[in-house]
Structure formats: C-alpha cells, structure tokens
C-alpha atoms as a PDB file:
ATOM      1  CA  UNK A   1     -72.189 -37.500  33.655  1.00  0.00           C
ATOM      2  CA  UNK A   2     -75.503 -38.828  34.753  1.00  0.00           C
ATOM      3  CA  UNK A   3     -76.434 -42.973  35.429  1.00  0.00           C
ATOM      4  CA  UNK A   4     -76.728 -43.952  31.631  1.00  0.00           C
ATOM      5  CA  UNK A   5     -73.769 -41.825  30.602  1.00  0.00           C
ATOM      6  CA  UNK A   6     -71.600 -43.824  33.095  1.00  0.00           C
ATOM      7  CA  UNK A   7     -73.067 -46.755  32.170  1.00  0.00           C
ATOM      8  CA  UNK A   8     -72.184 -46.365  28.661  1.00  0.00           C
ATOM      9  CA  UNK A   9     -69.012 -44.998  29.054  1.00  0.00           C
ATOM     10  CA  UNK A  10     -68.526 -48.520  31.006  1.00  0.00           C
ATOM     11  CA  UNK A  11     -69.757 -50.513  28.425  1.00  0.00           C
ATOM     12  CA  UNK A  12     -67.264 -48.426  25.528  1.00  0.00           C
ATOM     13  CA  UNK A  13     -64.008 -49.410  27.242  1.00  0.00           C
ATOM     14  CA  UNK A  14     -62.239 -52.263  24.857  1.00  0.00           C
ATOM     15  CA  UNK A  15     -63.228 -55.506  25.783  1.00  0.00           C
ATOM     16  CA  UNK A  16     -65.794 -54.390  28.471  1.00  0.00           C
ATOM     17  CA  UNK A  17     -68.613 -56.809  29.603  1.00  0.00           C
ATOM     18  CA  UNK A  18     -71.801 -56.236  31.445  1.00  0.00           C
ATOM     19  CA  UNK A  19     -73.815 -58.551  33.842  1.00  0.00           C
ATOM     20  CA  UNK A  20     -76.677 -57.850  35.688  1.00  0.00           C
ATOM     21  CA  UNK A  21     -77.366 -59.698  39.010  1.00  0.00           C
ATOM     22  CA  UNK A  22     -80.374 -60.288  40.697  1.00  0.00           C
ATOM     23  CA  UNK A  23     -81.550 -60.655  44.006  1.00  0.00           C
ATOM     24  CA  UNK A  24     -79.540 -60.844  46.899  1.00  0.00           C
ATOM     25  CA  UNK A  25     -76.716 -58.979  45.306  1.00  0.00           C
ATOM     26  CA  UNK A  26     -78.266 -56.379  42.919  1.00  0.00           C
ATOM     27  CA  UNK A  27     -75.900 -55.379  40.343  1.00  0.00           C
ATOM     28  CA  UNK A  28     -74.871 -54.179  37.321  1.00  0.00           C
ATOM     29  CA  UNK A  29     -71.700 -54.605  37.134  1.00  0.00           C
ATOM     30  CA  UNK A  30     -68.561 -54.177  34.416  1.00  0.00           C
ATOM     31  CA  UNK A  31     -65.808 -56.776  33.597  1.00  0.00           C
ATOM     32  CA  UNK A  32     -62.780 -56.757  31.444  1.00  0.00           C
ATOM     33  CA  UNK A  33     -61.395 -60.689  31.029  1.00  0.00           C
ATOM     34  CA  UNK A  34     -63.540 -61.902  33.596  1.00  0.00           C
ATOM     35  CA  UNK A  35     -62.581 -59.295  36.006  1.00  0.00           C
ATOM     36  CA  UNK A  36     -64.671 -56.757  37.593  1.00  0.00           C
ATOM     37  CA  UNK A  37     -63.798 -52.894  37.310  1.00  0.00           C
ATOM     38  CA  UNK A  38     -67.008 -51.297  38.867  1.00  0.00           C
ATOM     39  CA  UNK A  39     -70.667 -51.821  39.472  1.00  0.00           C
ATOM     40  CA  UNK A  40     -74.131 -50.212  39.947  1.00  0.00           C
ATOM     41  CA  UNK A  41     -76.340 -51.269  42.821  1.00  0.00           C
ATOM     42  CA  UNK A  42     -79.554 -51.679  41.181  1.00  0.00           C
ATOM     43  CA  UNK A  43     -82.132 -52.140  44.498  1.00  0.00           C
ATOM     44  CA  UNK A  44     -82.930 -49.376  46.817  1.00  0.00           C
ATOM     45  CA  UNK A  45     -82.320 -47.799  48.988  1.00  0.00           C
ATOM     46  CA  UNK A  46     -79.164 -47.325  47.269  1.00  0.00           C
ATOM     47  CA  UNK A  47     -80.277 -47.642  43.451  1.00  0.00           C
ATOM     48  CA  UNK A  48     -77.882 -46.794  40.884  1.00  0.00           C
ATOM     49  CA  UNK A  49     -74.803 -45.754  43.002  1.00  0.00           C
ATOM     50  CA  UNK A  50     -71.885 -46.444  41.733  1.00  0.00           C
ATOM     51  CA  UNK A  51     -68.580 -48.518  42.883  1.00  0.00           C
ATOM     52  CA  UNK A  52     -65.019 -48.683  40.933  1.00  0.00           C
ATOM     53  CA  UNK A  53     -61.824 -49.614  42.517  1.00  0.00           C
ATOM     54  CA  UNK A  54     -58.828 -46.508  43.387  1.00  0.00           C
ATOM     55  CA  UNK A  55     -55.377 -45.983  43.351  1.00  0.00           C
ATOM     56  CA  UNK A  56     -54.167 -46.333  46.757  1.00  0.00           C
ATOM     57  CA  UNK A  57     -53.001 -43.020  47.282  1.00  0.00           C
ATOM     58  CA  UNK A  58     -56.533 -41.952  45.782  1.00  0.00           C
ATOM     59  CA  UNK A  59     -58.926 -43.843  48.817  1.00  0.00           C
ATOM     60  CA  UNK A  60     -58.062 -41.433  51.137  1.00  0.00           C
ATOM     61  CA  UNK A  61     -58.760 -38.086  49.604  1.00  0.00           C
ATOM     62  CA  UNK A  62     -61.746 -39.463  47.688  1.00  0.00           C
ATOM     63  CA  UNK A  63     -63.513 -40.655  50.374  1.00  0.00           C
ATOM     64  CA  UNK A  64     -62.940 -37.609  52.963  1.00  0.00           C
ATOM     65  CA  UNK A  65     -65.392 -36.229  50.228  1.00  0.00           C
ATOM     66  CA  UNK A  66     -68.937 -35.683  50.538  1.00  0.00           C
ATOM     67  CA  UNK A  67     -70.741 -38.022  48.731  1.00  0.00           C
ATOM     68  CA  UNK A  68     -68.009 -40.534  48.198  1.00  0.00           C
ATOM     69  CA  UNK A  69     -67.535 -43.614  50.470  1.00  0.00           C
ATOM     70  CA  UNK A  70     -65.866 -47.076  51.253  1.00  0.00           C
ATOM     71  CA  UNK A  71     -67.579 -49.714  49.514  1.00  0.00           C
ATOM     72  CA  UNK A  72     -68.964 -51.757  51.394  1.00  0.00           C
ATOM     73  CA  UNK A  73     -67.405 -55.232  51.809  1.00  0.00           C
ATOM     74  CA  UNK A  74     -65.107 -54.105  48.882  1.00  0.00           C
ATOM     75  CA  UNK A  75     -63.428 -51.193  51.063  1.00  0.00           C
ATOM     76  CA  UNK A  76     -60.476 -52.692  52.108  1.00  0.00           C
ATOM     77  CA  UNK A  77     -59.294 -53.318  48.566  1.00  0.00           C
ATOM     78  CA  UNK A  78     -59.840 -49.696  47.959  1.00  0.00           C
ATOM     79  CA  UNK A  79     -62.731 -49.428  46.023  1.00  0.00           C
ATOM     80  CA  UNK A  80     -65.234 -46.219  46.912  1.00  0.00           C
ATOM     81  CA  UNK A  81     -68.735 -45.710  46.353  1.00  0.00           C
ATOM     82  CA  UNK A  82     -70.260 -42.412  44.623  1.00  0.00           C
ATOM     83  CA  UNK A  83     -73.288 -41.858  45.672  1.00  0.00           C
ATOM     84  CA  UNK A  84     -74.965 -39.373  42.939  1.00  0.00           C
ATOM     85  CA  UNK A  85     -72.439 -39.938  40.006  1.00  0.00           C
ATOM     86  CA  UNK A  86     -73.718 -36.490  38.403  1.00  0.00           C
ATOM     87  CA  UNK A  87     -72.141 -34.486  41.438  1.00  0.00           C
ATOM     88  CA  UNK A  88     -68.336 -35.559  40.394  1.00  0.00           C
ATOM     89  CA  UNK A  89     -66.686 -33.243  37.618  1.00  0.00           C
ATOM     90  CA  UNK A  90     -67.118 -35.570  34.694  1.00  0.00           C
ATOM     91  CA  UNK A  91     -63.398 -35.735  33.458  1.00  0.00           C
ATOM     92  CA  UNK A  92     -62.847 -36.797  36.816  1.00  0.00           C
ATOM     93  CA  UNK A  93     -64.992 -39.635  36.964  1.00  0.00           C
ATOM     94  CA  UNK A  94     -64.235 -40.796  33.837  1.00  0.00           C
ATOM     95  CA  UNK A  95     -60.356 -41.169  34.727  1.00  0.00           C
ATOM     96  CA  UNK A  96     -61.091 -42.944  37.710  1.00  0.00           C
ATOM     97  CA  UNK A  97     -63.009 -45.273  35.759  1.00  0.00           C
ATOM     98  CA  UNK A  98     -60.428 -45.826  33.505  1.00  0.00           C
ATOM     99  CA  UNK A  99     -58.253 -46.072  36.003  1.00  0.00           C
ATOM    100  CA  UNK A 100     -60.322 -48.906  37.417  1.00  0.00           C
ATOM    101  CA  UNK A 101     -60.410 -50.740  34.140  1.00  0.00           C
ATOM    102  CA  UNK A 102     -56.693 -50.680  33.297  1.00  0.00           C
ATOM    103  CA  UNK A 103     -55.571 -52.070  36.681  1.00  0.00           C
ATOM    104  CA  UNK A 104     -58.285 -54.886  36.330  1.00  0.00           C
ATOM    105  CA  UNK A 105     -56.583 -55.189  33.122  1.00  0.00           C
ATOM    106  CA  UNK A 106     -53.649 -55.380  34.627  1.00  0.00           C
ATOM    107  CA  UNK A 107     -53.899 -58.631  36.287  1.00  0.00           C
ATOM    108  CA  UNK A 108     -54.709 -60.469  33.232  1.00  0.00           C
ATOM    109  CA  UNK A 109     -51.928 -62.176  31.009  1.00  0.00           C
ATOM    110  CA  UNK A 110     -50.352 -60.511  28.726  1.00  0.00           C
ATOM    111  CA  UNK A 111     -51.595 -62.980  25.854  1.00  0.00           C
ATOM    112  CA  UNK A 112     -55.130 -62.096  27.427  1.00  0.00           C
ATOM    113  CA  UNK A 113     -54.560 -58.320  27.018  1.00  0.00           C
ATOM    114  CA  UNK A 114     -53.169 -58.490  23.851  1.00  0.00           C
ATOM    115  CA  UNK A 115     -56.896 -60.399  22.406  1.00  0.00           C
ATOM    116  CA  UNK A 116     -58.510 -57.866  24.283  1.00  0.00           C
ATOM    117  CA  UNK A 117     -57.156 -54.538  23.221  1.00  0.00           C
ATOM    118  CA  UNK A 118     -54.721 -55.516  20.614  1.00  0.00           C
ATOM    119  CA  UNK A 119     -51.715 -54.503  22.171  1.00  0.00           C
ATOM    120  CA  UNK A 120     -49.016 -55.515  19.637  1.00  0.00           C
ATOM    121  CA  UNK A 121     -46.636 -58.194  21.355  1.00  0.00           C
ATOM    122  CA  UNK A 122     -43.092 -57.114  22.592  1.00  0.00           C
ATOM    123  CA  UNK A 123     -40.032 -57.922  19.876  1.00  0.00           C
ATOM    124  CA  UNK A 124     -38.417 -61.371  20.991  1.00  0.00           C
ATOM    125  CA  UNK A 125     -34.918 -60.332  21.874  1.00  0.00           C
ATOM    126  CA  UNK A 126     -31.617 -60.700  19.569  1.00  0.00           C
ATOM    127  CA  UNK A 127     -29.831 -64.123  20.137  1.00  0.00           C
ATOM    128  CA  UNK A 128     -27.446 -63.558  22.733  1.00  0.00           C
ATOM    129  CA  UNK A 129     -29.115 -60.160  23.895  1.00  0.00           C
ATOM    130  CA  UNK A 130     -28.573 -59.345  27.360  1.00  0.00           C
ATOM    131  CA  UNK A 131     -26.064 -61.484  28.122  1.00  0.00           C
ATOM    132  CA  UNK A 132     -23.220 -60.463  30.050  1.00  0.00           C
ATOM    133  CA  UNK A 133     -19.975 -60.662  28.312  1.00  0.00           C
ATOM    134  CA  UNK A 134     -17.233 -61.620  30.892  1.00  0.00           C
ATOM    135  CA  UNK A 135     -13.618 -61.508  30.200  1.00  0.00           C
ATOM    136  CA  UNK A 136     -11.276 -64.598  30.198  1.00  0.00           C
ATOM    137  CA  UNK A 137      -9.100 -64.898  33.580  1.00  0.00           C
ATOM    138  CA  UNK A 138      -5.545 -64.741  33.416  1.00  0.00           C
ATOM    139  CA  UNK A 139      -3.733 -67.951  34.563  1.00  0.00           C
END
C-alpha cells in the first residue's frame, strides 16, 4: 500500500476520525472515540511516515526490521514507526492497523463501542442466573 492507500484504509475503519495538526507537532493522525490508533508525520524530514501502536509480543520483532522503528516519545507504549509504508507486505500492514484500531477500541465503554460499530448488546441474564445454589445444613 502506498501513503494515500493507508490513509484511506485509516479513514474506512467504523467510526474512524481524522485530524490534522499543525506546527510543532505535524500530524495526521486517526482516532476511534477520541482515541488515537496511528498517525502520519506530515513535516520533513520525516514526511508521511507512519506510526500505529503493536501487540506487545509484536515490538520486538517489528522493530529488529529494517525500516521499522520505536516511535519516538510513543515507544515505550509500543507503538513503531514505518518508515516507507510501501516496503511492508500490504496484508501485513493492514492487520497491524487493525490491530491498532481495535485495541484503541478497546479502552472505550462498551456503550461507546456499541454507537460506534453497532455491536449488538450482551442478553441481560435470567433472574436468578448464576447464582450458586447451596444446600440446607443438617441440624
């Protein structure tokens, strides 16, 4: 995928938002309920590379790549910087994207989610479901 594809891949996701920032920070970056799931630096000398946040057992591996780094100031949450989006295998990018978005998604409330993607809301439980029946003691 090249710059715009990402970009509009981004802005496809359910619920997806997209704010551009000028000067000092220089971004254009992706939100789902208020919360960010990746970003494009939009100044050089690092113009259009692009941040999103890994699994945990992802950071490592991703970033003894070439061409894929810590973020900086956002590293030690685990999110990596590509440098030239085009040079990652697209499925690839596109899961860790989405991988990004549902664990920003994640930390909303469930009433937030469901307006957001529609998830349908979980059956109440049956009166008296999940209670432990105990046994009278003998006397």
């Amino acid at each position: 995928m090249d710059v715009q594809q990402t970009q509009t891949f981004c802005a496809g996701l359910p619920g997806a938002t997209v704010t551009e920032w000028g000067e000092p920070a220089n971004l254009l970056a992706y939100f789902v309920g208020g919360k960010r799931f990746a970003h494009f630096k939009t100044s050089a000398p690092e113009r259009w590379r692009f941040s999103f946040k890994v699994a945990p057992e992802r950071f490592l591996e991703l970033t003894d790549q070439p061409g894929i780094k810590p973020a900086r100031w956002l590293g030690r949450y685990r999110w990596v910087t590509v440098v030239d989006v085009r040079a990652m295998p697209d499925e690839e990018l596109r899961a860790l994207i989405h991988w990004s978005y549902r664990a920003a998604l994640a930390t909303l409330s469930r009433a937030r989610r469901r307006e957001i993607v529609g998830e349908a809301p979980a059956p109440a439980p049956a009166r008296g479901a999940g209670r432990r029946k105990t046994q009278a003691s003998p006397r």
